[in-house]
N, C-alpha and C. Protein backbone atom coordinates (compact mmCIF):
# COMPACT_ATOMS: atom_id res chain seq x y z
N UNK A 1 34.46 -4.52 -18.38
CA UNK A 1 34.34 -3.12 -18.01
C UNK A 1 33.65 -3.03 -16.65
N UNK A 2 34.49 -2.06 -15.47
CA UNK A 2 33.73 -2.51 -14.40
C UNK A 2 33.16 -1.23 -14.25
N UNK A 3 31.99 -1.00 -13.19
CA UNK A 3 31.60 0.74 -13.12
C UNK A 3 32.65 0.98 -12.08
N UNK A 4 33.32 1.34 -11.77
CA UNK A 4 33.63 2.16 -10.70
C UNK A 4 33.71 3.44 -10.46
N UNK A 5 33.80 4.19 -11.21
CA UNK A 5 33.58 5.81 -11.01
C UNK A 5 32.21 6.76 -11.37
N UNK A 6 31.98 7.88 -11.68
CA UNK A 6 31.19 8.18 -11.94
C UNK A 6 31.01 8.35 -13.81
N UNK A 7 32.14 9.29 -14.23
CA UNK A 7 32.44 8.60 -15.48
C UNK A 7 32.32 7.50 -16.57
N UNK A 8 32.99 6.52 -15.85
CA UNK A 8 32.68 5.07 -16.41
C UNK A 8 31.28 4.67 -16.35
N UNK A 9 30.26 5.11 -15.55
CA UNK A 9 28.89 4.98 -15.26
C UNK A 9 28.48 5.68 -16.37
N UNK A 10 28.50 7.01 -16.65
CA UNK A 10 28.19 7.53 -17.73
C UNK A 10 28.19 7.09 -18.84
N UNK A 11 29.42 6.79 -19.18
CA UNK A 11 30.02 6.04 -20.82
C UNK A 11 29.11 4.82 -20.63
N UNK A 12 29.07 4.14 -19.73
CA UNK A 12 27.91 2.70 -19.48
C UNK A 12 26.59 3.28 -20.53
N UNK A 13 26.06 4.50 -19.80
CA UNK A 13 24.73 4.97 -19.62
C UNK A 13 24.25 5.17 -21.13
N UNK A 14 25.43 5.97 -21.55
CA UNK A 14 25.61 6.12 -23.29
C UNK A 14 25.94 5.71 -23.99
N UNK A 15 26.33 4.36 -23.46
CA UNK A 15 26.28 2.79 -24.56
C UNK A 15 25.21 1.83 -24.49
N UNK A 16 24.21 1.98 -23.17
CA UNK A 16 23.41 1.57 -23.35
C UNK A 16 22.10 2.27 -24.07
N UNK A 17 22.15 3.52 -24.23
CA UNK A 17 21.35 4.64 -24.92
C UNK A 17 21.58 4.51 -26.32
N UNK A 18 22.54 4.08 -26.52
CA UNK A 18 22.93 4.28 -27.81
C UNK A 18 22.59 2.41 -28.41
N UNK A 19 21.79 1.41 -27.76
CA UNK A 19 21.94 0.41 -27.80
C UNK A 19 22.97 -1.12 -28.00
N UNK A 20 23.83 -0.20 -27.21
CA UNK A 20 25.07 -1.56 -26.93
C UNK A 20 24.90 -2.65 -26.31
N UNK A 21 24.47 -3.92 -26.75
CA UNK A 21 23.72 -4.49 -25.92
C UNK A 21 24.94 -5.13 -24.87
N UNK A 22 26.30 -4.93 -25.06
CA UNK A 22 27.34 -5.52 -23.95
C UNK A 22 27.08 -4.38 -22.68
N UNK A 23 27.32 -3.10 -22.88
CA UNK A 23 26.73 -2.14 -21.94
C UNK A 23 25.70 -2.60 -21.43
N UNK A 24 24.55 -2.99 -21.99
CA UNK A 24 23.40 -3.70 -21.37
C UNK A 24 23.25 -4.95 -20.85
N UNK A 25 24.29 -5.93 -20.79
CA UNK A 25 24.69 -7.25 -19.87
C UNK A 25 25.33 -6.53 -19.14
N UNK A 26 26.20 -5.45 -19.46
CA UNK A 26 27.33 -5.21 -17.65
C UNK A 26 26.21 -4.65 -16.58
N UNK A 27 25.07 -4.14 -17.16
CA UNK A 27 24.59 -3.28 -16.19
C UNK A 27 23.40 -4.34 -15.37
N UNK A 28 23.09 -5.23 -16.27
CA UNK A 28 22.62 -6.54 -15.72
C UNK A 28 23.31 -7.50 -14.85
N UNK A 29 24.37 -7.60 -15.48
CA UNK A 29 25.11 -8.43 -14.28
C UNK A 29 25.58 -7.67 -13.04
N UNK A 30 26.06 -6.35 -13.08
CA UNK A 30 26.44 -5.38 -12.13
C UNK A 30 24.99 -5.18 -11.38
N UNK A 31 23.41 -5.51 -11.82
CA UNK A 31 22.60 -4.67 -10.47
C UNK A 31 21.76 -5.93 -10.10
N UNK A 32 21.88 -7.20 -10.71
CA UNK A 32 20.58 -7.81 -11.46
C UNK A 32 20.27 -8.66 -9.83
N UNK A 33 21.59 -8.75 -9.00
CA UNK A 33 21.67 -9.26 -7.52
C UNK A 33 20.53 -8.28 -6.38
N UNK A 34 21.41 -7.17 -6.64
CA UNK A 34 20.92 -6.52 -5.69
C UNK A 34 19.71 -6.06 -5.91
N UNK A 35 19.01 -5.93 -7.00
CA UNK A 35 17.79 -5.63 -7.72
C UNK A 35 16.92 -6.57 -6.93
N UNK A 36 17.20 -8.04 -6.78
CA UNK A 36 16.40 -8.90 -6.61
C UNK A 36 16.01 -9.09 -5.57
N UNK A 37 17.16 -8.63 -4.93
CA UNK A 37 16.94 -8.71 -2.87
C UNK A 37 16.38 -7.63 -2.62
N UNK A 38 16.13 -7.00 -2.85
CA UNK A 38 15.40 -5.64 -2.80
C UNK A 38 14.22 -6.49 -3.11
N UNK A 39 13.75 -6.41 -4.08
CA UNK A 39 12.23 -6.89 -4.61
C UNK A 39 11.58 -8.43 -3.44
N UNK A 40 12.67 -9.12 -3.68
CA UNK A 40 12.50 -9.54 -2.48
C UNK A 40 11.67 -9.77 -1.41
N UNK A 41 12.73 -8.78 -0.90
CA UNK A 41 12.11 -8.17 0.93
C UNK A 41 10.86 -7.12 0.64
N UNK A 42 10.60 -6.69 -0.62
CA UNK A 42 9.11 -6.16 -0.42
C UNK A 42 8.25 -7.10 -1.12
N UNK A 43 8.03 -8.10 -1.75
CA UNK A 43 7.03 -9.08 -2.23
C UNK A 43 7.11 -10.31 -2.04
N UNK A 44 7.95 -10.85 -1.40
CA UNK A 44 8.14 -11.87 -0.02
C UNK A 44 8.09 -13.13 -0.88
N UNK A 45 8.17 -12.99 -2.21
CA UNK A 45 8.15 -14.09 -3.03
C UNK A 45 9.09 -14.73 -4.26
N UNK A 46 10.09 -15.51 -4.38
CA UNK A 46 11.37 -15.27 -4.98
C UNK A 46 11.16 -15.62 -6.63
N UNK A 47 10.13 -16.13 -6.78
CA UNK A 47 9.05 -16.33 -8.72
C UNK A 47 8.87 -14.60 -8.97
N UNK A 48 7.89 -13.93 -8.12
CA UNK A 48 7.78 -12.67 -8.44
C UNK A 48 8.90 -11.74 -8.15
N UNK A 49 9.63 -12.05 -7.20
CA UNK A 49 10.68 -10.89 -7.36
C UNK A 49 11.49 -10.89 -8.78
N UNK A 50 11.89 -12.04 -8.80
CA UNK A 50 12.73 -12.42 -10.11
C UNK A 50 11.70 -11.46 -11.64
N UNK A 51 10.16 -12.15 -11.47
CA UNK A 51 9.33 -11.32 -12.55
C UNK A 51 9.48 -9.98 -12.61
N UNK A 52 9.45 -9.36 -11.68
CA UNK A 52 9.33 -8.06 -11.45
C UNK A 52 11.21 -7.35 -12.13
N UNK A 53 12.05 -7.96 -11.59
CA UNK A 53 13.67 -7.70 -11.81
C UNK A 53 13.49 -7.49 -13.27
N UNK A 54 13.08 -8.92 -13.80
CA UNK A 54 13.43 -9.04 -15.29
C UNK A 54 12.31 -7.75 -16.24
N UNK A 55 11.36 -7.86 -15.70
CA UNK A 55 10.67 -6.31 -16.20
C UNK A 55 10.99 -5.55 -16.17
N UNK A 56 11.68 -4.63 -14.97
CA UNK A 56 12.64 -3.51 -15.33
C UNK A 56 13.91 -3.64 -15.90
N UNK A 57 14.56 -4.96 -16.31
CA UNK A 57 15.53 -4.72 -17.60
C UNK A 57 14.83 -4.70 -18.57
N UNK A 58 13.56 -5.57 -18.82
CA UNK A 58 13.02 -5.48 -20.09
C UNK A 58 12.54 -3.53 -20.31
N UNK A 59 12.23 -3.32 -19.65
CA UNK A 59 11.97 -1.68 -19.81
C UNK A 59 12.76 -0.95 -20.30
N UNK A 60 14.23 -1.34 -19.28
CA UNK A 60 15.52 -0.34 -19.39
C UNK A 60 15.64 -0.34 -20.76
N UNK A 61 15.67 -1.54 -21.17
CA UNK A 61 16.09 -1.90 -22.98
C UNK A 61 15.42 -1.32 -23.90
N UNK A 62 14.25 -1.65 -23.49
CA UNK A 62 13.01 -1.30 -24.33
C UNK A 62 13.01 0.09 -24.40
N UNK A 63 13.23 1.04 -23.50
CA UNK A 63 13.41 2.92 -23.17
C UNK A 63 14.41 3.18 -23.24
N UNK A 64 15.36 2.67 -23.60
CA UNK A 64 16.78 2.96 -23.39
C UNK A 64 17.15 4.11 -23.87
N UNK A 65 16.81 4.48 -25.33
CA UNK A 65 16.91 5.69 -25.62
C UNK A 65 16.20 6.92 -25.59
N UNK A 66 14.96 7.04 -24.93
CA UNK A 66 14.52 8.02 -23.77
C UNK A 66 14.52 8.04 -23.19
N UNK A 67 15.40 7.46 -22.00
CA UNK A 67 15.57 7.27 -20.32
C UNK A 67 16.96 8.46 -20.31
N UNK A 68 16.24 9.58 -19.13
CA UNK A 68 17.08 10.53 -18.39
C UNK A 68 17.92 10.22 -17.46
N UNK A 69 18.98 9.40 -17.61
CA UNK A 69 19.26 8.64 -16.59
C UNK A 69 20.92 9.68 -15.85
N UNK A 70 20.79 9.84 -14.63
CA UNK A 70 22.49 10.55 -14.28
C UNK A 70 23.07 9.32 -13.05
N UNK A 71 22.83 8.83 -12.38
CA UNK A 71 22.82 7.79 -11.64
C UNK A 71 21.94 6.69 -11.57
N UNK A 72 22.81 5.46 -12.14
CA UNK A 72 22.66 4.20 -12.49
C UNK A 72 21.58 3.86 -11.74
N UNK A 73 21.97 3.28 -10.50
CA UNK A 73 21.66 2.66 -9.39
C UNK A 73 20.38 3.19 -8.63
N UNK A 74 20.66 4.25 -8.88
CA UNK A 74 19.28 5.13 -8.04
C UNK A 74 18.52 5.33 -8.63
N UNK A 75 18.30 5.09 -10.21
CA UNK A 75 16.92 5.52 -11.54
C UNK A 75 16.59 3.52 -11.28
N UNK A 76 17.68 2.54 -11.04
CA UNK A 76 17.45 1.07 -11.39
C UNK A 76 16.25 1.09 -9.94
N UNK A 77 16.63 1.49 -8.33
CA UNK A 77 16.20 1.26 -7.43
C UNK A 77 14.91 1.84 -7.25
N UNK A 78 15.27 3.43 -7.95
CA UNK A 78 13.61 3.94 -7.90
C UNK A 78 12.53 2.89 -9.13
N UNK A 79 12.89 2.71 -10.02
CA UNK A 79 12.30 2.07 -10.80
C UNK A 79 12.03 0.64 -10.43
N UNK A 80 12.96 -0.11 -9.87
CA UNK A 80 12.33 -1.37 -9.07
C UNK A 80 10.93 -0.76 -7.92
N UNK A 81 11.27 0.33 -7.18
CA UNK A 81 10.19 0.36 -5.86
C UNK A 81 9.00 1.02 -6.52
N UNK A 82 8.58 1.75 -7.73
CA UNK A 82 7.87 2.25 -8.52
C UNK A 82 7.25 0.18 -9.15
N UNK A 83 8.04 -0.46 -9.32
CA UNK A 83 7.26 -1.38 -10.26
C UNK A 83 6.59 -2.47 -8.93
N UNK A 84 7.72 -2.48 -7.63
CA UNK A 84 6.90 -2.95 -6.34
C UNK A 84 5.87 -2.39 -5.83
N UNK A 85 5.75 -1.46 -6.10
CA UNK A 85 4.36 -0.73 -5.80
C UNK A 85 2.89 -1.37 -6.59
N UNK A 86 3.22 -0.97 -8.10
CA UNK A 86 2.38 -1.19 -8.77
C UNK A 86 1.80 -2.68 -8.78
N UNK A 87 2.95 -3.56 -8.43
CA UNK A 87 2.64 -5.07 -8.31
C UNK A 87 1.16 -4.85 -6.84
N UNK A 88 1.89 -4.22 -5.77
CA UNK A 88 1.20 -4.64 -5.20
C UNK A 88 0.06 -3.98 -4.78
N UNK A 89 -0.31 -2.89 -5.29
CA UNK A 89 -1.58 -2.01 -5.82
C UNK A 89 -2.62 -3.04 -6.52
N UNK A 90 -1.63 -3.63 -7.67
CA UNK A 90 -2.69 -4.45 -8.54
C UNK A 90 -2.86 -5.80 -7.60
N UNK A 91 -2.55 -6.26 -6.78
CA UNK A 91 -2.57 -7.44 -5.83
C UNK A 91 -4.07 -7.01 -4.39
N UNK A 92 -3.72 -5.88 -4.20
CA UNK A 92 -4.55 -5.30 -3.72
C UNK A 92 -6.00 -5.31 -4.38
N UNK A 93 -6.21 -4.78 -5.64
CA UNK A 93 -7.35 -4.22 -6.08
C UNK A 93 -7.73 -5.98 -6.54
N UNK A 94 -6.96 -6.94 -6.92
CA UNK A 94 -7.38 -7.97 -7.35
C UNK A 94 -7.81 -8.85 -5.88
N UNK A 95 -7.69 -8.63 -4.79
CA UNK A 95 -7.97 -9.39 -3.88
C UNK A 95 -9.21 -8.83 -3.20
N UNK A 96 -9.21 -7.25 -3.24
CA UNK A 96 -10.49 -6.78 -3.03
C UNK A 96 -11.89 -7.47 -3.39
N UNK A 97 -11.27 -7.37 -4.93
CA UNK A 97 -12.31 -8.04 -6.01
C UNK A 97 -12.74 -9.00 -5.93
N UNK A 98 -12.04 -9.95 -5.60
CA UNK A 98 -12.00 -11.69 -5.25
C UNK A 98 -12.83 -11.19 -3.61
N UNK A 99 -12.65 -10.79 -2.52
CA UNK A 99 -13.73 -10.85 -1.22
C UNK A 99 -14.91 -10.14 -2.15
N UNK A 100 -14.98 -9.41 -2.46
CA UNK A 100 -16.10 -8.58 -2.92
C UNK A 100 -17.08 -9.83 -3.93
N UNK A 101 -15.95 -10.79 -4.81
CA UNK A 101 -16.81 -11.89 -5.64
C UNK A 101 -17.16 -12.62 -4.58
N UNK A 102 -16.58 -13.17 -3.97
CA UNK A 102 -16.41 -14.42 -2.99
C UNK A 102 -17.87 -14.21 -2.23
N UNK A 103 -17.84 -12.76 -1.62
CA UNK A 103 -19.32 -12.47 -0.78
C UNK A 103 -20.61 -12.71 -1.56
N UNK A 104 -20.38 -12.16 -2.93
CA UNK A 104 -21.55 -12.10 -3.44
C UNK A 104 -22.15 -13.02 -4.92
N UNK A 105 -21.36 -13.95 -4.89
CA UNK A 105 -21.38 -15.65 -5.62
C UNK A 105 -22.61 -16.10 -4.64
N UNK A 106 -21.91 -16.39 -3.55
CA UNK A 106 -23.06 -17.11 -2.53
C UNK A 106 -24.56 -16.72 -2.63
N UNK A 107 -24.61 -14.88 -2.22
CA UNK A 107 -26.12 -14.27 -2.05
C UNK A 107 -26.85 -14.56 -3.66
N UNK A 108 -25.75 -14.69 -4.52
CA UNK A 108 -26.74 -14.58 -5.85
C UNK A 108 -27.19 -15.99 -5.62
N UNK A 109 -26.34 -17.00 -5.89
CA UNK A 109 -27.20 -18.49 -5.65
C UNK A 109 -28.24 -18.67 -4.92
N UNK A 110 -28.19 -17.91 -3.17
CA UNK A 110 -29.10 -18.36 -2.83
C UNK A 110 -30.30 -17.63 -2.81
N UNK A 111 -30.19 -16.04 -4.01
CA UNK A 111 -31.37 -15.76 -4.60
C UNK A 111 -31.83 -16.31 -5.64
N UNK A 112 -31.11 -17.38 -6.37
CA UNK A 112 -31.49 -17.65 -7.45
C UNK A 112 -32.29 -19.00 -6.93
N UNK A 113 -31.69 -19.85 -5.79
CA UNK A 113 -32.65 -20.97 -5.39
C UNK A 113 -33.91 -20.34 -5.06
N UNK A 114 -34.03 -19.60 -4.16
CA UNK A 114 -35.47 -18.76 -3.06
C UNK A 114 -36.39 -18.64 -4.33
N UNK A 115 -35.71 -17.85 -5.66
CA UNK A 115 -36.82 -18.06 -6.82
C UNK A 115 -36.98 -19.08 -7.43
N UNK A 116 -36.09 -19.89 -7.75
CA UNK A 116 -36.89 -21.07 -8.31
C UNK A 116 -37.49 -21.87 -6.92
N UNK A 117 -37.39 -21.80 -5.79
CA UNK A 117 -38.21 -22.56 -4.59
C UNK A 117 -39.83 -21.88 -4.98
N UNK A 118 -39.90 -20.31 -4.90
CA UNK A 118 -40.58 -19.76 -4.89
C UNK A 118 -41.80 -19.86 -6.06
N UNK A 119 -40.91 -19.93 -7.49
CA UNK A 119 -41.87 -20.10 -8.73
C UNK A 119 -42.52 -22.09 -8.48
N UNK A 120 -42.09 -22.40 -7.64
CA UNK A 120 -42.60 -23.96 -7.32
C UNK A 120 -43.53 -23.85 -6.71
N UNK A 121 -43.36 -23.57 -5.46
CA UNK A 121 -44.15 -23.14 -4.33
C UNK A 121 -45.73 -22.64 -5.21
N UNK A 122 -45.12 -21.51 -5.64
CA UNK A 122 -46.66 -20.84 -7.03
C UNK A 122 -46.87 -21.64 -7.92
N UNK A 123 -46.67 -22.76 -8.32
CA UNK A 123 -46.77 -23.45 -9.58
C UNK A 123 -47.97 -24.58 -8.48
N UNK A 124 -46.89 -25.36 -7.26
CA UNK A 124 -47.73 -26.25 -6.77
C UNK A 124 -49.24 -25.40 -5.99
N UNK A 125 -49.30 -23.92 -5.76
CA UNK A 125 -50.34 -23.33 -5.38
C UNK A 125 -51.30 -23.21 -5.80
N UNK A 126 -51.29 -23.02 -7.52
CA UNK A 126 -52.19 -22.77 -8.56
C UNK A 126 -52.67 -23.88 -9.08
N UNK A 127 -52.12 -24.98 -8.89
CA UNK A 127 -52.27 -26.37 -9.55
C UNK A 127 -53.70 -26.79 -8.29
N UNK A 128 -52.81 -26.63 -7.01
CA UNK A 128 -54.14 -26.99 -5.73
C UNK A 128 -55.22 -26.48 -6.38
N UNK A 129 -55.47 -24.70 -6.31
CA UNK A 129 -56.15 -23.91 -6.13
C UNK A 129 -57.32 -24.08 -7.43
N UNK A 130 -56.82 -24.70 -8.80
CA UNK A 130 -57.62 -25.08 -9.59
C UNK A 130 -58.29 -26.57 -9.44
N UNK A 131 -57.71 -27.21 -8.13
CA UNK A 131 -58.93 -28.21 -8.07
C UNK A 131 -59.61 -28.27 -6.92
N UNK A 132 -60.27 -27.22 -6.17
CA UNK A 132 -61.07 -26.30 -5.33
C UNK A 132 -62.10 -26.00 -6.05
N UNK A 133 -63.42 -26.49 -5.41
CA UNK A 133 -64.90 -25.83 -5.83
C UNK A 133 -64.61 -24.56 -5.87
N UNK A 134 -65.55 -23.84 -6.76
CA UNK A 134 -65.47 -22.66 -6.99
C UNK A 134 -65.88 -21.39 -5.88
N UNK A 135 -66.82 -22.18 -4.75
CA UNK A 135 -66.96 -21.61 -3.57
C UNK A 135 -66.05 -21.62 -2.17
N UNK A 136 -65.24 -22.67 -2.61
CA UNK A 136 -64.04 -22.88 -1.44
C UNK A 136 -62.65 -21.99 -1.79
N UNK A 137 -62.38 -21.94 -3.10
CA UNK A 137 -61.68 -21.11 -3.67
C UNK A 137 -61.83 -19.68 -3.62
N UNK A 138 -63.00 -19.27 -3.56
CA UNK A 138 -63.47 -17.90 -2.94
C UNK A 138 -63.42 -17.38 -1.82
N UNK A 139 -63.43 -18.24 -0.75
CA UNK A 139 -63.57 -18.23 0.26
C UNK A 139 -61.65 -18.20 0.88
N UNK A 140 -61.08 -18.83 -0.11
CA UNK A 140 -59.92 -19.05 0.56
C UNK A 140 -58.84 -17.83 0.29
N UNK A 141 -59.52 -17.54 -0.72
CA UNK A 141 -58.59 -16.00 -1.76
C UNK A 141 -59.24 -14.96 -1.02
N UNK A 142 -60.19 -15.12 -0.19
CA UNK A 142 -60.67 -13.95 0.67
C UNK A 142 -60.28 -13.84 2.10
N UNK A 143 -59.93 -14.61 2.55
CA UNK A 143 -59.24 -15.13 3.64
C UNK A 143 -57.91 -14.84 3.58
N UNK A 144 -56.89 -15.39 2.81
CA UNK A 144 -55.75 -15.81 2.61
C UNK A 144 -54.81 -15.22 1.60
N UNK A 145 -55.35 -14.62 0.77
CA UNK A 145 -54.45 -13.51 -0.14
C UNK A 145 -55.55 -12.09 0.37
N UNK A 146 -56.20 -11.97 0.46
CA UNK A 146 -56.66 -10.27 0.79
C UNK A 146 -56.71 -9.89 2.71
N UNK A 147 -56.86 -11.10 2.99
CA UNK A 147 -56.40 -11.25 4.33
C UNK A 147 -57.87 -10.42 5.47
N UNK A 148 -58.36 -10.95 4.90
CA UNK A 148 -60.14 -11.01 5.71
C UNK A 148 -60.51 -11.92 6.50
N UNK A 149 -61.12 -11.45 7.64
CA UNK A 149 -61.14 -12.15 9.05
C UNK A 149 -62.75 -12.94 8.54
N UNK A 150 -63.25 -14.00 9.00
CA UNK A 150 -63.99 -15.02 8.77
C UNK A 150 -65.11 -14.30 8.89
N UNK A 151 -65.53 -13.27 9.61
CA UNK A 151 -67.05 -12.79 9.48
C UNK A 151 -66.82 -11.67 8.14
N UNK A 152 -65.96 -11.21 8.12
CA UNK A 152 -66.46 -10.67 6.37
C UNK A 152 -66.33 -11.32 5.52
N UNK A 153 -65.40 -12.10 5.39
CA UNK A 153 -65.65 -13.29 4.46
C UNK A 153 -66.76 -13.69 4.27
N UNK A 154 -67.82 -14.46 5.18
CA UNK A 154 -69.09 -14.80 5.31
C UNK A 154 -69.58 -13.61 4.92
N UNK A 155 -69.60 -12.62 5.35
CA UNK A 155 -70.71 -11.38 4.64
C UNK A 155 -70.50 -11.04 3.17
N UNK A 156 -69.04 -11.41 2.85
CA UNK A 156 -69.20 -10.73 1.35
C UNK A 156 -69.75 -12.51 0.55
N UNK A 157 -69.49 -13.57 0.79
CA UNK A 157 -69.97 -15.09 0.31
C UNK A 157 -71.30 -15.11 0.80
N UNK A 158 -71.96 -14.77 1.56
CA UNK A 158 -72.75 -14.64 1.82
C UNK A 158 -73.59 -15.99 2.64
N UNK A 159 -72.43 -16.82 3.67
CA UNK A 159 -72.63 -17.48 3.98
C UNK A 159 -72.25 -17.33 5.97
N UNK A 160 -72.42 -18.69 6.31
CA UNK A 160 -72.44 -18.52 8.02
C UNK A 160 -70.77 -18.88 8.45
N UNK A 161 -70.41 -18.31 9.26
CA UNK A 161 -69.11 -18.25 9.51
C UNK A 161 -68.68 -19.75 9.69
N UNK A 162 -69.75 -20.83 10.53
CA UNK A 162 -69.47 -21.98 10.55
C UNK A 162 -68.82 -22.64 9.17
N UNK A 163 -69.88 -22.15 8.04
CA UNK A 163 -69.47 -22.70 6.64
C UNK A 163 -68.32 -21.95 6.06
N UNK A 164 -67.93 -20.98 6.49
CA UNK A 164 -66.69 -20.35 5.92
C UNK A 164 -65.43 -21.22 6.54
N UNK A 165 -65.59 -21.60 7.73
CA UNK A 165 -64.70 -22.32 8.18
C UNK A 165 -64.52 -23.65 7.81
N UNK A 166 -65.55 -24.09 7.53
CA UNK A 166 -65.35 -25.84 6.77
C UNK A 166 -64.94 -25.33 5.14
N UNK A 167 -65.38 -24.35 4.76
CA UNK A 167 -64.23 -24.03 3.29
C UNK A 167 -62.88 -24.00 3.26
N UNK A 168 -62.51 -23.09 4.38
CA UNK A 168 -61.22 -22.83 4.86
C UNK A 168 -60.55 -24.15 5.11
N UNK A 169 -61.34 -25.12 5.98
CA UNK A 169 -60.38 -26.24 6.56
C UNK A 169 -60.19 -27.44 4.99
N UNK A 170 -61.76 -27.30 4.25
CA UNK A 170 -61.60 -28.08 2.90
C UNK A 170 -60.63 -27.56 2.42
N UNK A 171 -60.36 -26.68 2.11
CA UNK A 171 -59.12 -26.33 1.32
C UNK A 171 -57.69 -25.85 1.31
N UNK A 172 -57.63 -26.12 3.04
CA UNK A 172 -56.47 -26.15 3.43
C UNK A 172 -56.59 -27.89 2.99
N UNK A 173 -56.57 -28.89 3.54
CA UNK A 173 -56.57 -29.96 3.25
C UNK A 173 -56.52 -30.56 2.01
N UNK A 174 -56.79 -29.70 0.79
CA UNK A 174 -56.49 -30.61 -0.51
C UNK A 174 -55.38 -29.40 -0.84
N UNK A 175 -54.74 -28.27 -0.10
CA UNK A 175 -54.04 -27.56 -0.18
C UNK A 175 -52.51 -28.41 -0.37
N UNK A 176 -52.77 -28.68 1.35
CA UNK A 176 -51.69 -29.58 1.61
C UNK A 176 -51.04 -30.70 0.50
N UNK A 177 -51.85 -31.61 -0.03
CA UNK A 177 -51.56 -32.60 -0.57
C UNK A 177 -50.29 -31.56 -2.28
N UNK A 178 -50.95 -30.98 -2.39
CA UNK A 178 -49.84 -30.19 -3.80
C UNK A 178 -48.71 -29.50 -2.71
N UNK A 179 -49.01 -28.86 -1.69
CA UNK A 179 -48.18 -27.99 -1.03
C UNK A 179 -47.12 -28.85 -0.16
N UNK A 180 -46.96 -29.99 -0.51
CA UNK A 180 -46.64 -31.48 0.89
C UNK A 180 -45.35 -30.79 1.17
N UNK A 181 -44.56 -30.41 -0.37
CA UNK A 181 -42.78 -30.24 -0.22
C UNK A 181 -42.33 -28.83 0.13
N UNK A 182 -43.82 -28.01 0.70
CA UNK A 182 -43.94 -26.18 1.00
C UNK A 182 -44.30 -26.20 1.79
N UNK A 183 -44.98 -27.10 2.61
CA UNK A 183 -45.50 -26.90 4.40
C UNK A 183 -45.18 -25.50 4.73
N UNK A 184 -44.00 -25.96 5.15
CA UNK A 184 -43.03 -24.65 6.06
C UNK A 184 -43.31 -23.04 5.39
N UNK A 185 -42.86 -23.42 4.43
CA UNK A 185 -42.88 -22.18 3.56
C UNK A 185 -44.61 -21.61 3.50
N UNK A 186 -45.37 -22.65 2.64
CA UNK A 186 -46.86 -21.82 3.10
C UNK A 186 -47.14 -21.50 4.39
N UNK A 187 -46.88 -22.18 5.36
CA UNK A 187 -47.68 -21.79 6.78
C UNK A 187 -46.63 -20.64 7.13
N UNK A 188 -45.60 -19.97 6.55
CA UNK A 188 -45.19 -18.50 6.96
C UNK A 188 -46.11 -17.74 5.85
N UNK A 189 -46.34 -18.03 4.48
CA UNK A 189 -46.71 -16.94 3.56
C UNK A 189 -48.65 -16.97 4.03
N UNK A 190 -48.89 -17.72 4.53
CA UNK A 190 -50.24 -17.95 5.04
C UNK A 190 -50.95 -17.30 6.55
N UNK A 191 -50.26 -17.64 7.21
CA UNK A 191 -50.61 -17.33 8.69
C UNK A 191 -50.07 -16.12 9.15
């Protein structure tokens, strides 16, 4: 059965409505070419064009008997550029997604190193800081976390600025030895 008229298209239309599945190979073999070159030249890929083809027969079949159809060719073509769309809408929003992951994989890792560098950094700080006389340790938490210049330090310790400074240098020096693999890092959170 070939289409050639408008008629014969019809009787097609209402044998495939009516589920004839030979009506439904003629209309496959009659578009299933030109369907494809179409899809084609808008998704530049001949695996997905083919996917995309065979989805709108699977549809046609599947709707067959609620599809408003008066011309074949032009419900098959709108319905191919309706399903090229959607392909590449969803190609779109999935590639977005992927730069949008891609950017922000990296920043999480290298917030997740900075804290565990960081909970080290405080682990080897507190470890120093508990084997500090109890007057060098005062001296250094007054200095160095409240951020007091060497003559109030001495006024609130109640000592001579000379000796605030040999606290300071004692305990930078047994600082160092826990802090060996934080150098860098303390002498920014320090100075």
């Amino acid at each position: 059965m070939q289409v050639d008229n408008e008629w014969k298209e019809q009787d097609l239309i209402e044998a495939l409505r009516q589920g004839d599945e030979q009506a439904y190979s003629i209309i496959f073999k009659q578009y299933w070419k030109t369907l494809y070159h179409q899809a084609y030249c808008k998704v530049q890929s001949h695996e997905l064009a083919e996917e995309i083809v065979q989805e709108l027969f699977l549809t046609l079949w599947e709707k067959r008997s609620t599809l408003l159809i008066s011309n074949l060719l032009h419900y098959l073509r709108t319905a191919l550029r309706n399903k090229c769309i959607d392909h590449i809408r969803a190609t779109l929003v999935k590639d977005k997604y992927w730069r949008y992951y891609k950017q922000f994989i990296p920043r999480q890792a290298d917030a997740t190193q900075e804290m565990v560098s960081y909970n080290n950094l405080a682990e080897a700080l507190e470890t120093g800081l508990s084997r500090l006389p109890e007057k060098t340790k005062a001296v250094f938490a007054l200095s160095r976390f409240e951020g007091r210049s060497i003559a109030e330090v001495a006024k609130v310790v109640r000592l001579s600025e000379k000796a605030v400074e040999y606290h300071l240098t004692k305990s930078l020096k047994i600082l160092k030895v826990y802090l060996k693999d934080f150098v860098l890092l303390a002498l920014l959170l320090f100075y």
